[in-house]
Protein backbone atom coordinates (compact mmCIF):
# COMPACT_ATOMS: atom_id res chain seq x y z
CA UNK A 1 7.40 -25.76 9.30
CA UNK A 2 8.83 -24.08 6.29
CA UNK A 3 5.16 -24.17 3.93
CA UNK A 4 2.97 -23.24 6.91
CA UNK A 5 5.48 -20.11 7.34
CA UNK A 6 5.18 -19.40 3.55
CA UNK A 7 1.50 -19.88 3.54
CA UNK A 8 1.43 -17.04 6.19
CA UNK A 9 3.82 -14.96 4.57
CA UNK A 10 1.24 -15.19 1.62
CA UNK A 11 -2.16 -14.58 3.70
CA UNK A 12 -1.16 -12.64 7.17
CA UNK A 13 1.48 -9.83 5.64
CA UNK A 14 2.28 -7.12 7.62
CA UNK A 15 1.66 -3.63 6.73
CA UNK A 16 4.60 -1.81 7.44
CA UNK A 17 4.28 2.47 6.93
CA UNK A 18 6.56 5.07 7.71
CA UNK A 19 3.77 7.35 7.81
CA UNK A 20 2.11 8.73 11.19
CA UNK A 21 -0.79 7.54 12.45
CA UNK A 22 -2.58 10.63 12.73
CA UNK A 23 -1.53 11.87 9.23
CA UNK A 24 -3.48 8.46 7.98
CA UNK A 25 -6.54 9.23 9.66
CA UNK A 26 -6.50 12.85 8.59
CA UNK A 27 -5.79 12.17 5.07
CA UNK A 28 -8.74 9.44 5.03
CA UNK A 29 -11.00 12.03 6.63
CA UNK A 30 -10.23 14.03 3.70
CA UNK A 31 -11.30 10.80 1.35
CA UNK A 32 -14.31 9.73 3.19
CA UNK A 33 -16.76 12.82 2.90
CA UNK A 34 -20.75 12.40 3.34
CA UNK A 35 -20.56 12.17 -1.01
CA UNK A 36 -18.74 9.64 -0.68
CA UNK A 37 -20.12 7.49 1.62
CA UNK A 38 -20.78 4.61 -0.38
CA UNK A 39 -17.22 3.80 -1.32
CA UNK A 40 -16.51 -0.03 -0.23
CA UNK A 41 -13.19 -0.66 2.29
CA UNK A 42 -11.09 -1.95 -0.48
CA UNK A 43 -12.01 0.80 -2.97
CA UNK A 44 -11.34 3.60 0.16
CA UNK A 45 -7.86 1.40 0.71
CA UNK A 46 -6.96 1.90 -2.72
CA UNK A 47 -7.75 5.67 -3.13
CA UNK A 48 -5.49 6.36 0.25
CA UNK A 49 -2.62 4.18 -1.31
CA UNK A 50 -2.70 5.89 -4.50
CA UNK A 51 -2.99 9.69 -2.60
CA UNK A 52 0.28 8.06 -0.49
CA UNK A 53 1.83 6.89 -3.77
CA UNK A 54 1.26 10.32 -5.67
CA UNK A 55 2.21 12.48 -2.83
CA UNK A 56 5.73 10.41 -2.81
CA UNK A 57 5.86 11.02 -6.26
CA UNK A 58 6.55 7.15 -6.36
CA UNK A 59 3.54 7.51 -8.83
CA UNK A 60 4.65 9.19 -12.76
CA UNK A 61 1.58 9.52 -15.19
């Protein structure tokens, strides 16, 4: 079934991180104060990928 395994490569991907669980959570606890308790799950995704992604210095402004 070579298009139904591409069409779950596309939708079902699997987030792979070399990072430790409890360094996640600690970092998002960081992220996700009282102030900022409005932020929307994909906007709070996005700022902890771009903290990951600066902190790697994978990131060059």
């Amino acid at each position: 079934f070579p298009t139904l395994f591409h069409m779950a490569m596309d939708y079902l991907p699997v987030q792979g991180s070399a990072v430790p669980c409890e360094q996640i959570f600690s970092s998002s606890g960081e992220t996700d104060m009282k102030k900022r308790n409005h932020i929307q799950p994909v906007l709070m995704e996005a700022l902890q990928m771009l903290k990951f992604f600066y902190k790697k210095s994978w990131l060059d402004f």
